[in-house]
N, C-alpha and C. Protein backbone atom coordinates (compact mmCIF):
# COMPACT_ATOMS: atom_id res chain seq x y z
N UNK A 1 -7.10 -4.16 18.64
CA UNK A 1 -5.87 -3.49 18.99
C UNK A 1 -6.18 -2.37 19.98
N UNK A 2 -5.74 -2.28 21.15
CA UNK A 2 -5.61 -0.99 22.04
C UNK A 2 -4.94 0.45 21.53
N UNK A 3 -5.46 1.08 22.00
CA UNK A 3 -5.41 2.64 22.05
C UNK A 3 -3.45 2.62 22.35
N UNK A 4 -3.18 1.70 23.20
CA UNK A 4 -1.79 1.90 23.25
C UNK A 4 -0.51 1.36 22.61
N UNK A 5 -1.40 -0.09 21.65
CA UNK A 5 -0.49 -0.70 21.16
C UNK A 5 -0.72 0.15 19.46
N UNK A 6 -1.60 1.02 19.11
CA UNK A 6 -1.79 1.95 18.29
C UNK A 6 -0.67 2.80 18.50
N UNK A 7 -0.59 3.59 19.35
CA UNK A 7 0.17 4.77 19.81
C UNK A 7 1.72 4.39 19.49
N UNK A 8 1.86 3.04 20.33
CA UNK A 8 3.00 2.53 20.19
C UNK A 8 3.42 2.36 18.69
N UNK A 9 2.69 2.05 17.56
CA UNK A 9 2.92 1.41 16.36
C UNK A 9 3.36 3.04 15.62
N UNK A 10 2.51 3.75 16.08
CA UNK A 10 2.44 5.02 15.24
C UNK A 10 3.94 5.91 15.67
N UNK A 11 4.60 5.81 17.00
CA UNK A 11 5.69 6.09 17.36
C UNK A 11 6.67 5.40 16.65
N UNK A 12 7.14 4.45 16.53
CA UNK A 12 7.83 3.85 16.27
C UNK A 12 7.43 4.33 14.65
N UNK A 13 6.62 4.36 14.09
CA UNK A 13 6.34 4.33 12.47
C UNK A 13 7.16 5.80 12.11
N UNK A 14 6.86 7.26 13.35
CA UNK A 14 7.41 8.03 13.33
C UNK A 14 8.71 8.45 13.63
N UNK A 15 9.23 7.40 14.41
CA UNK A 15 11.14 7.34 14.57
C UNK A 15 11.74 6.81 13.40
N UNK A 16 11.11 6.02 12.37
CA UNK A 16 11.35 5.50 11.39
C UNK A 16 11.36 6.57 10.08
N UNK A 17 10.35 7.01 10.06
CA UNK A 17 10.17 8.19 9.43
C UNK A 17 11.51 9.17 9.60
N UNK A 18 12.22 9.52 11.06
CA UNK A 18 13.12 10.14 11.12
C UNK A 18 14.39 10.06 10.40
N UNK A 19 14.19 8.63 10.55
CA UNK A 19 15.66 7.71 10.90
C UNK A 19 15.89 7.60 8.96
N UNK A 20 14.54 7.87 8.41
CA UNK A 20 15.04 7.21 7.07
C UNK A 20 15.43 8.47 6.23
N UNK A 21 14.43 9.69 6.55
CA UNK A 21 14.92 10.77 6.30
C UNK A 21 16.45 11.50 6.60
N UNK A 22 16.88 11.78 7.16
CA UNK A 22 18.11 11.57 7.75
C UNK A 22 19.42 10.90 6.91
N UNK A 23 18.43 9.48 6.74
CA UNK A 23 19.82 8.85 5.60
C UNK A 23 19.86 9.35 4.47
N UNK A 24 18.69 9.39 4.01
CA UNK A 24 18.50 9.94 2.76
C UNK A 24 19.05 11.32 2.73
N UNK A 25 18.91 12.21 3.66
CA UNK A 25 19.75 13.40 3.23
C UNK A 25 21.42 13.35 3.75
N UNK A 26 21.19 12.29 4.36
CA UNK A 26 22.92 12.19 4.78
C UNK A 26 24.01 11.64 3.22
N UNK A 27 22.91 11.12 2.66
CA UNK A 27 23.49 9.98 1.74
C UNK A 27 23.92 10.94 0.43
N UNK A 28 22.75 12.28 0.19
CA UNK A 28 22.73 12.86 -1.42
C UNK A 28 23.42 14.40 -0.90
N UNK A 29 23.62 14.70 0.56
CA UNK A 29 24.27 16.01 0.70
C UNK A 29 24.98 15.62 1.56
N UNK A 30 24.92 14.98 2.70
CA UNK A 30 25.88 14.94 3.23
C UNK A 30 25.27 15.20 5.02
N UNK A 31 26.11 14.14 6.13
CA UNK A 31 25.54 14.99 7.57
C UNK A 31 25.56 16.04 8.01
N UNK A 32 26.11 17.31 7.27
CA UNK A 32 26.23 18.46 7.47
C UNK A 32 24.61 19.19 7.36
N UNK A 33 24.22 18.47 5.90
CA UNK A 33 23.11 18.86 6.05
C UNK A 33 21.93 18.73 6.77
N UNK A 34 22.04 17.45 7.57
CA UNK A 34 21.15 16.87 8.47
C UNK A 34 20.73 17.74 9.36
N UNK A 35 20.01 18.49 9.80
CA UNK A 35 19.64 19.97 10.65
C UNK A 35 18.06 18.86 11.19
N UNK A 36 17.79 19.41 12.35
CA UNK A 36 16.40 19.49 12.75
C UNK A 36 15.56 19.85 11.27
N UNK A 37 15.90 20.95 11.33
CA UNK A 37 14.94 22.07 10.79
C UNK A 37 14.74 21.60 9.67
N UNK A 38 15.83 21.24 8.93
CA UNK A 38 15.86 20.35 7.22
C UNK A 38 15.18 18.84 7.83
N UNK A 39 15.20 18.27 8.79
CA UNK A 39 14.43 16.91 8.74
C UNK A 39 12.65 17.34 8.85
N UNK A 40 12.60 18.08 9.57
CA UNK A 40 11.19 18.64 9.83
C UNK A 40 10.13 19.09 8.33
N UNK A 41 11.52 19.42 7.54
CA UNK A 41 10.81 19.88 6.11
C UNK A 41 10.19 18.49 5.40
N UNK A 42 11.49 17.98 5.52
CA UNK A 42 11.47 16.49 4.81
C UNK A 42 9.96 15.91 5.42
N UNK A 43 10.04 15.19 6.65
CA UNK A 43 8.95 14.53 6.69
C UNK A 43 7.74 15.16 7.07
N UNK A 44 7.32 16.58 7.38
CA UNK A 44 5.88 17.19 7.67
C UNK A 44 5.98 17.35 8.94
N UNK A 45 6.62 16.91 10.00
CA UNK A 45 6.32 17.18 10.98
C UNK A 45 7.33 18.49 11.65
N UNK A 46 6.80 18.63 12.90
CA UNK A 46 7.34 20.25 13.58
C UNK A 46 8.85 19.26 14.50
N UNK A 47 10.05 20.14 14.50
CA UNK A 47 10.95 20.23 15.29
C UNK A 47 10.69 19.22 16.25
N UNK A 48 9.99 19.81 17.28
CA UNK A 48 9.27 19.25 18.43
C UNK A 48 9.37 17.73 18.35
N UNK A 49 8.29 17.41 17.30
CA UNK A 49 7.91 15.95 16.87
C UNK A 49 9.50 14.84 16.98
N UNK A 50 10.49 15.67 16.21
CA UNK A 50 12.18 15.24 16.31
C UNK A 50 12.48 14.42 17.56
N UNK A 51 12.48 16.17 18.36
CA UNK A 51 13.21 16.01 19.72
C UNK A 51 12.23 14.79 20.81
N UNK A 52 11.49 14.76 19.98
CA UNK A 52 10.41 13.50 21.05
C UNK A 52 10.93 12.39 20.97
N UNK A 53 11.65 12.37 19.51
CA UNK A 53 12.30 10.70 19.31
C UNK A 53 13.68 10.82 19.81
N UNK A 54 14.42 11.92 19.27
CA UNK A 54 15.45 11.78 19.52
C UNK A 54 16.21 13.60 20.21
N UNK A 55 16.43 12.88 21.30
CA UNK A 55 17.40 14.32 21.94
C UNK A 55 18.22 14.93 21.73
N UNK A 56 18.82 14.49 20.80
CA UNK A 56 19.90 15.46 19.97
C UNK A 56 19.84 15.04 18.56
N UNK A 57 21.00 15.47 17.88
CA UNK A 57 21.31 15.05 16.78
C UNK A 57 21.77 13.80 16.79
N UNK A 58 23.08 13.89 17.69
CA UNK A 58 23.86 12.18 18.09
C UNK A 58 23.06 11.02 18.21
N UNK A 59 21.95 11.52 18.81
CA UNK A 59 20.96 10.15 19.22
C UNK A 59 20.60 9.84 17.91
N UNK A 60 20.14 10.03 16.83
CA UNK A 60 19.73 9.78 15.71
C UNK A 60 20.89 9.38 14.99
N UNK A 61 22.13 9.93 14.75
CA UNK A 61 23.24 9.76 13.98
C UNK A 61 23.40 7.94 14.71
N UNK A 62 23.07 7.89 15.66
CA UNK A 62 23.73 6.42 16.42
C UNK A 62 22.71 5.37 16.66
N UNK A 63 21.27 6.15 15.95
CA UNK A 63 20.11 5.44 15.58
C UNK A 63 20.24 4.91 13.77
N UNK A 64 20.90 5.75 13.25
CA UNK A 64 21.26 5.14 11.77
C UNK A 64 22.26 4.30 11.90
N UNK A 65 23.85 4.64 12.50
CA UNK A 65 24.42 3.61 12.39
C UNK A 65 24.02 2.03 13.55
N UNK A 66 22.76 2.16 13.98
CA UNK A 66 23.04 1.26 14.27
C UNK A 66 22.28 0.16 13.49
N UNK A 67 21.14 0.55 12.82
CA UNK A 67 20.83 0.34 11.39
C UNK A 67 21.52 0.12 10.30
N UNK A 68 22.48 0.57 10.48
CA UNK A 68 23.35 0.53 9.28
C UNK A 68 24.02 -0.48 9.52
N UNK A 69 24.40 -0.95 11.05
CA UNK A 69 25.25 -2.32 11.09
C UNK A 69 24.55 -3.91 10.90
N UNK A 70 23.31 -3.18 10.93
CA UNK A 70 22.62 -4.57 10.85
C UNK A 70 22.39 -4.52 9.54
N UNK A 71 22.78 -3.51 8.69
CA UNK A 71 22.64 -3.55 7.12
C UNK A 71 23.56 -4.66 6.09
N UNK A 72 24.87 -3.98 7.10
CA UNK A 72 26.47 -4.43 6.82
C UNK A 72 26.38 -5.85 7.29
N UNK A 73 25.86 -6.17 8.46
CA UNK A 73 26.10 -7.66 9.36
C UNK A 73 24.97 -8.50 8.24
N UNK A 74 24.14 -8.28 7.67
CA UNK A 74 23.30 -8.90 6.65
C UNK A 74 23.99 -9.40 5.20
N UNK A 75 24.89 -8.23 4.75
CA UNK A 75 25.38 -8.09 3.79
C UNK A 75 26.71 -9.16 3.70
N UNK A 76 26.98 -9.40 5.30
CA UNK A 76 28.10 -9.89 4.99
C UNK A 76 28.16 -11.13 5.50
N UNK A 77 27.14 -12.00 6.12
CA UNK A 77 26.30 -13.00 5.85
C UNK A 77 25.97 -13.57 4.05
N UNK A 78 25.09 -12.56 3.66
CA UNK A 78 24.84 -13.08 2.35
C UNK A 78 25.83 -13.30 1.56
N UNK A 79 27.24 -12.14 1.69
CA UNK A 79 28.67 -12.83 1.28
C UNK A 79 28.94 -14.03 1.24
N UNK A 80 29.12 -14.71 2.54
CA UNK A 80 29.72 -16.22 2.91
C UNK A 80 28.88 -16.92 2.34
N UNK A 81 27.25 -16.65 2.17
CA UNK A 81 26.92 -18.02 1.57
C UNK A 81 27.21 -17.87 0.24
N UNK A 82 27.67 -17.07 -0.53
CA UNK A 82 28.16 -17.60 -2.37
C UNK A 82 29.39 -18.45 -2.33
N UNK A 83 28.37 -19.55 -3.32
CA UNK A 83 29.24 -20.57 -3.36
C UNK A 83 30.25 -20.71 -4.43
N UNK A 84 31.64 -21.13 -3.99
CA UNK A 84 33.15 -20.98 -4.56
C UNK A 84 33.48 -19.65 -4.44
N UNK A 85 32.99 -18.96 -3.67
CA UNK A 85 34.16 -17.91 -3.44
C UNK A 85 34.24 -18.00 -2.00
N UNK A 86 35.63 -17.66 -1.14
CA UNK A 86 36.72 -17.89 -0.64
C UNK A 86 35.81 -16.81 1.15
N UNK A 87 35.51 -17.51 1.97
CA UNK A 87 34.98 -16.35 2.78
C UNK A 87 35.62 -15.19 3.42
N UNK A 88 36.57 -15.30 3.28
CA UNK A 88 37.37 -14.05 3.51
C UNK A 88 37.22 -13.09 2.51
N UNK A 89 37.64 -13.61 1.35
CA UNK A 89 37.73 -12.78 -0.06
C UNK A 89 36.08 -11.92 0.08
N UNK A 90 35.42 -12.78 0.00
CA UNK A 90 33.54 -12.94 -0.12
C UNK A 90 33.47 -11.37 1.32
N UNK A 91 33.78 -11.63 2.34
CA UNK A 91 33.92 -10.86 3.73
C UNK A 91 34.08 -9.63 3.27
N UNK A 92 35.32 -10.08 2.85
CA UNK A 92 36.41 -8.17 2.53
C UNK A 92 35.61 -7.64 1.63
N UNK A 93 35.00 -8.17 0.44
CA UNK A 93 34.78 -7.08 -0.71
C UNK A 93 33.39 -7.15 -0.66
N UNK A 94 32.51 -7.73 0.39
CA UNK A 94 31.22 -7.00 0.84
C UNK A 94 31.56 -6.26 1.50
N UNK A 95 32.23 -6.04 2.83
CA UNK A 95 32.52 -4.98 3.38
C UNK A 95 33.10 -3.70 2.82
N UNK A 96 33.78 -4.21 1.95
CA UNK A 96 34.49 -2.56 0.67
C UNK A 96 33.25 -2.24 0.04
N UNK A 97 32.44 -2.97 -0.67
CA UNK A 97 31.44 -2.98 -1.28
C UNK A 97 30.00 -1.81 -0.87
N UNK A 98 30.13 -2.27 0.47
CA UNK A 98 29.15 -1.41 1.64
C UNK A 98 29.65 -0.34 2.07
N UNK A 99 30.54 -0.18 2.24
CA UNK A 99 31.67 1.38 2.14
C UNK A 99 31.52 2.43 1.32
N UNK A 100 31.48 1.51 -0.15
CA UNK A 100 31.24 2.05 -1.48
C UNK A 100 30.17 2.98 -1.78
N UNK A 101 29.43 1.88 -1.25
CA UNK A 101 27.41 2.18 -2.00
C UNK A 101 27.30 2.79 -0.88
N UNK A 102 27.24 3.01 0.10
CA UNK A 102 26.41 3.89 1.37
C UNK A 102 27.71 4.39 2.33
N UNK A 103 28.75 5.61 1.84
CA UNK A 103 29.77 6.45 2.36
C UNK A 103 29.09 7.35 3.38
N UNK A 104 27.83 7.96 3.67
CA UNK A 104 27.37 8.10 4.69
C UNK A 104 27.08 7.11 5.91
N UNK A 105 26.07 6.61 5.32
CA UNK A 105 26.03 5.08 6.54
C UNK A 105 26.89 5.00 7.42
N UNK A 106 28.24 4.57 6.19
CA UNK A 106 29.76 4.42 6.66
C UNK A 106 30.54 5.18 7.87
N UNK A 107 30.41 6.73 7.37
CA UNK A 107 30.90 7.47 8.26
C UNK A 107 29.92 7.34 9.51
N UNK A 108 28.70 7.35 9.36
CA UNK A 108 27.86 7.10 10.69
C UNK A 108 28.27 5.95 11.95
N UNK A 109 28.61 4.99 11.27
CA UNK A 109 29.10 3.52 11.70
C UNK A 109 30.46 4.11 12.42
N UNK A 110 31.27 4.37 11.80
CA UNK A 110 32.78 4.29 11.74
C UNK A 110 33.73 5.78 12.14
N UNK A 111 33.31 6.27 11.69
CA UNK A 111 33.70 8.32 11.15
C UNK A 111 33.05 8.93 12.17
N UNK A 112 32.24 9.19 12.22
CA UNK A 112 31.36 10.23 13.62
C UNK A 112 31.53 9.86 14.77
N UNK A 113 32.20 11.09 15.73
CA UNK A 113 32.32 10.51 17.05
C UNK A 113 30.39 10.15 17.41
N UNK A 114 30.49 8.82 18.44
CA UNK A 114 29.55 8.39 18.88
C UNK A 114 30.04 8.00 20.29
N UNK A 115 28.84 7.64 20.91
CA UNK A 115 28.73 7.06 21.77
C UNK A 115 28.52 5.69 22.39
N UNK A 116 28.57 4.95 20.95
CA UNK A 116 28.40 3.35 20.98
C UNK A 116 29.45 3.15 21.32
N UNK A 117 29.24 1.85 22.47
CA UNK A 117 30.41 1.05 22.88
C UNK A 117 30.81 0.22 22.33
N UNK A 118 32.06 0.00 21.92
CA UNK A 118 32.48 -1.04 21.12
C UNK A 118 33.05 -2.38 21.78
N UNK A 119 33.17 -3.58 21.85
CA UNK A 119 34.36 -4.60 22.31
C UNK A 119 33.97 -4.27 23.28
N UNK A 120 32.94 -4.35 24.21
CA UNK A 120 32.51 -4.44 26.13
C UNK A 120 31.20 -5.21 26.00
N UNK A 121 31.11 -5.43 26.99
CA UNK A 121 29.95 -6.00 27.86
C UNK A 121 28.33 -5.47 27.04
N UNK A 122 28.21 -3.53 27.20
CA UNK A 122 27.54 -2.72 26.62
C UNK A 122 27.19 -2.50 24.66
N UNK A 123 28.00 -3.20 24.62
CA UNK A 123 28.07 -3.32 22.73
C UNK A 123 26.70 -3.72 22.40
N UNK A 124 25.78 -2.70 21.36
CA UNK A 124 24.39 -3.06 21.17
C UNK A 124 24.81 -4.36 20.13
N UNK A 125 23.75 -5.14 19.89
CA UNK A 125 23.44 -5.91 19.24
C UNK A 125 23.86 -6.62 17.88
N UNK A 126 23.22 -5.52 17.23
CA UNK A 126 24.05 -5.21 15.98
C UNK A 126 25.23 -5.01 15.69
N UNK A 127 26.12 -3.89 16.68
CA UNK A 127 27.21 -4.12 16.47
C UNK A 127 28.12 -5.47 16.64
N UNK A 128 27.55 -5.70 17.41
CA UNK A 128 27.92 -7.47 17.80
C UNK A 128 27.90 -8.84 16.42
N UNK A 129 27.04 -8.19 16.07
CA UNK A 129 26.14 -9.08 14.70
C UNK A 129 27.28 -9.11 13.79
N UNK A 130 27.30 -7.70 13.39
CA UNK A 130 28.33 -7.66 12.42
C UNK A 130 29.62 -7.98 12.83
N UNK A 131 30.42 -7.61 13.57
CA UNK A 131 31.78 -8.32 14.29
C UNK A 131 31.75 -10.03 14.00
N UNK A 132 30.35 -10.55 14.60
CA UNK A 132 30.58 -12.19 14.41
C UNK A 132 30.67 -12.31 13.07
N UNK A 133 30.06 -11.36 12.29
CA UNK A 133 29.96 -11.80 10.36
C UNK A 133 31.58 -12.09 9.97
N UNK A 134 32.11 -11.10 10.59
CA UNK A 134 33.37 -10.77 9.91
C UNK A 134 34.56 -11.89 10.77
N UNK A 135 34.01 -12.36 11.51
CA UNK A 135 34.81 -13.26 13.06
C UNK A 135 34.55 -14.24 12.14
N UNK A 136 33.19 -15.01 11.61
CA UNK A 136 33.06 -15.82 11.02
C UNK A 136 33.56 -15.93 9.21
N UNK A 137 33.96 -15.03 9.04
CA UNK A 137 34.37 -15.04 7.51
C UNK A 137 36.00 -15.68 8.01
N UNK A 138 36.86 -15.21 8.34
CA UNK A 138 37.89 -15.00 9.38
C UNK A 138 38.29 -16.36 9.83
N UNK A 139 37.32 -17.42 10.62
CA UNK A 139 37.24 -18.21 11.17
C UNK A 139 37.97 -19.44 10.81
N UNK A 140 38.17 -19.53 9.24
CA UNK A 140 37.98 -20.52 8.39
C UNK A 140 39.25 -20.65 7.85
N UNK A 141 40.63 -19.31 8.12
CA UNK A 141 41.31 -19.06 8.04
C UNK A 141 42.56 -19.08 9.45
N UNK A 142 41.88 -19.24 10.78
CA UNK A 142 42.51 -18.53 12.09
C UNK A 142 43.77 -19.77 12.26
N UNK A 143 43.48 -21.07 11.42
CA UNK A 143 44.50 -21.96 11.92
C UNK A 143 45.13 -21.92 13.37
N UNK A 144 44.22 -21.99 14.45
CA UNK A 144 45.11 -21.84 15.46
C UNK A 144 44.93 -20.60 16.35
N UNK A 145 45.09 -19.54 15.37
CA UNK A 145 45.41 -18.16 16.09
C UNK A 145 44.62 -17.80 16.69
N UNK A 146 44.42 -16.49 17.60
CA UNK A 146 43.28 -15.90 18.03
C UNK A 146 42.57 -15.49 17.33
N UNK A 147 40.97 -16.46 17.09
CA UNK A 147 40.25 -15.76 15.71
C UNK A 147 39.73 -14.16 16.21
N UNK A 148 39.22 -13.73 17.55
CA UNK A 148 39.01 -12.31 17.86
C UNK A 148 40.03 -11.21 17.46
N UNK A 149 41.22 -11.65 17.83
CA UNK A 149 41.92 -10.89 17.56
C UNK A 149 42.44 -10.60 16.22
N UNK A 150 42.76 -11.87 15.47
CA UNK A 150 42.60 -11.87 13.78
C UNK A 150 41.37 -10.96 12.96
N UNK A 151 40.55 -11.02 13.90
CA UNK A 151 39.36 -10.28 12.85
C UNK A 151 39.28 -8.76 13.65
N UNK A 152 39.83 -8.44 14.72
CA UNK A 152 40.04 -7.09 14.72
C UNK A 152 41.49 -6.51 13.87
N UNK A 153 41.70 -7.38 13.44
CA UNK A 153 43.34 -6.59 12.66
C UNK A 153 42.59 -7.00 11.19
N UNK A 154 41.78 -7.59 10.78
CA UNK A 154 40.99 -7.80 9.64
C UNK A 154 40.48 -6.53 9.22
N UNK A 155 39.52 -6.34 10.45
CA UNK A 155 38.53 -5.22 10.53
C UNK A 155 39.31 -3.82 10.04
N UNK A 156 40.18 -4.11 11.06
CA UNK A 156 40.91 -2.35 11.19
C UNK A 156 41.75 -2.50 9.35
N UNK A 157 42.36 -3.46 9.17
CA UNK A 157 42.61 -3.42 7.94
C UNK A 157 41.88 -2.54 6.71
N UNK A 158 40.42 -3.84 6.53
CA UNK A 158 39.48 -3.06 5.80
C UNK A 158 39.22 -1.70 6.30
N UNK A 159 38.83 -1.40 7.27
CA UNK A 159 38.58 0.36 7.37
C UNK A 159 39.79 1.17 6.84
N UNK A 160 40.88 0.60 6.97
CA UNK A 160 42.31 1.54 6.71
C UNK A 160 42.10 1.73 5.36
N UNK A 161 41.74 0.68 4.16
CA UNK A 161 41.64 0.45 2.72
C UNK A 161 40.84 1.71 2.80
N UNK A 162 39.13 1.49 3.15
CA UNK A 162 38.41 1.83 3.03
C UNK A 162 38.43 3.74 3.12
N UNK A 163 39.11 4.24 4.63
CA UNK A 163 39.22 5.59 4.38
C UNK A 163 40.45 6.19 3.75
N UNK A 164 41.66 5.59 3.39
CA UNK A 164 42.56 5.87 2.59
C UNK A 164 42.34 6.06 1.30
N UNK A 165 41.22 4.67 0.38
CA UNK A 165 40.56 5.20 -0.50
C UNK A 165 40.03 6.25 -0.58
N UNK A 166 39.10 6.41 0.14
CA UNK A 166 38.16 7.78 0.19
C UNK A 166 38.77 9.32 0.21
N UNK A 167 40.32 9.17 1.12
CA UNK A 167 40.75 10.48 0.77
C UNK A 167 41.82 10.68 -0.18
N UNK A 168 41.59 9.40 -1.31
CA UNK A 168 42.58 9.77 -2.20
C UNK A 168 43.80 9.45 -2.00
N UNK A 169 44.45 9.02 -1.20
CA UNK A 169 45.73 8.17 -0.86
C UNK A 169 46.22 7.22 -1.45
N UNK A 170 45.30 6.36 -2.15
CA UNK A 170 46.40 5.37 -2.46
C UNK A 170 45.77 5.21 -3.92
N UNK A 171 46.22 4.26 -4.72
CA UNK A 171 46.31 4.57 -6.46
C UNK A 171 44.93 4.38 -6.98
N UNK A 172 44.79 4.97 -7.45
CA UNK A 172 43.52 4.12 -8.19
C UNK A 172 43.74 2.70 -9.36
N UNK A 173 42.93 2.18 -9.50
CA UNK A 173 43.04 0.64 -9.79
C UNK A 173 43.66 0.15 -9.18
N UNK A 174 44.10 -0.33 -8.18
CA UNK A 174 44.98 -1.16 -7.51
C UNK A 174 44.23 -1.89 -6.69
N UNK A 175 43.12 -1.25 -6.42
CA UNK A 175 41.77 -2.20 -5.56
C UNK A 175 42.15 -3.51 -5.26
N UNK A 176 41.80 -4.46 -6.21
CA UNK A 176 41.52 -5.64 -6.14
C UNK A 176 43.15 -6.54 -5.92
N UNK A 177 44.29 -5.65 -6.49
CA UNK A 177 45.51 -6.54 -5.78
C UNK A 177 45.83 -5.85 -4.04
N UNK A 178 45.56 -4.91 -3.73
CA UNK A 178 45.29 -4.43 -2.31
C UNK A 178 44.66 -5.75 -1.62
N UNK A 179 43.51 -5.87 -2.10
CA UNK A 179 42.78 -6.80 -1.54
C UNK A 179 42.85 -8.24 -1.56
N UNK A 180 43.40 -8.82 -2.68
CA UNK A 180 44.03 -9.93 -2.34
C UNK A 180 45.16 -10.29 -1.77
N UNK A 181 46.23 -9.65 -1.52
CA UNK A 181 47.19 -9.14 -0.75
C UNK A 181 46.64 -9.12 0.36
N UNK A 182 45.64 -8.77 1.39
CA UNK A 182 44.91 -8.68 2.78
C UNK A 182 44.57 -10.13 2.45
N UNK A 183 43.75 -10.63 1.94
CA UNK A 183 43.00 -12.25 2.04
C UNK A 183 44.48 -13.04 2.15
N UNK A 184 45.39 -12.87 0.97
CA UNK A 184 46.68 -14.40 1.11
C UNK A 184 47.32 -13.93 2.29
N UNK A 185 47.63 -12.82 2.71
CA UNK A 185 48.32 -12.30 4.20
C UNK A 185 47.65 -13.13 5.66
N UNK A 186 46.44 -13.13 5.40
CA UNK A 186 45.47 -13.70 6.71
C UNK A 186 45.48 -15.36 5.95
N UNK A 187 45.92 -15.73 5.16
CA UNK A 187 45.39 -17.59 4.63
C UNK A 187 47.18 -17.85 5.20
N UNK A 188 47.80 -17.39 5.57
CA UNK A 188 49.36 -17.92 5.63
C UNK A 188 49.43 -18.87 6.68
């Protein structure tokens, strides 16, 4: 191994290091707490070491979510393949599901202004990934229609559930008829 494909391994081992710290304190306090200065504690290294990976804060916040979409685009893959349940149904309540368990992530993805492009040419990867998960849950249902456009009124759906829950808006227990109500609405 070269001196540079070393260097290289050990960089990357150390953006990782950033990137995981970060969630982890995004996840048990919150992004407020996310500071340089508090990541620097976390993993041993100086400030400095940070700003080498990442130039601001944003750059890192849009280095998790974009991690985080390839978390979600995984998750919601492994949805569709369980067998006898309905891929939409399977779609929606991994995606509520992932909302649930990782509400930081979430807001990283979704909630924090960023700078990821969405729906263009420029759309990283991942974000792409996950869109087809949910295009393809969707798919099976479009009879006809515009499946892109069906799964952005899908999408925006679930997020509407998703932060209305979160600030307490709408009833508790009602979850699961909310949600089948969205699946028979899109099977019509």
């Amino acid at each position: 191994m070269t001196t540079a494909d070393r260097r290289l391994r050990e960089r990357l081992a150390q953006r990782q290091l950033i990137t995981s710290a970060a969630r982890r304190v995004a996840e048990s306090e919150g992004w407020d707490a996310v500071t340089t200065r508090r990541l620097s504690a976390e993993i041993e290294y100086s400030q400095p070491v940070i700003y080498k990976h990442f130039a601001s804060l944003d750059d890192l916040y849009e280095a998790v979510a974009l991690q985080s979409f390839t978390e979600l685009s995984d998750a919601l893959r492994e949805a569709r393949g369980v067998a006898g349940l309905d891929d939409v149904r399977a779609v929606a309540q991994a995606y509520l599901d992932f909302a649930d368990e990782h509400p930081a992530l979430y807001e990283a993805m979704f909630t924090r202004s960023t700078r990821l492009p969405f729906g263009d040419s420029e759309t990283p990867a991942a974000l792409t990934a996950a869109f087809a998960e949910l295009r393809a849950g969707i798919a099976s249902v479009a009879q006809g229609r515009d499946v892109d456009t069906l799964t952005e009124v899908f999408w925006a759906a679930l997020h509407g559930l998703v932060s209305l829950q979160r600030g307490g808006r709408l009833r508790h227990g009602a979850e699961d008829g909310r949600l089948g109500l969205l699946v028979e609405s899109l099977s019509l």
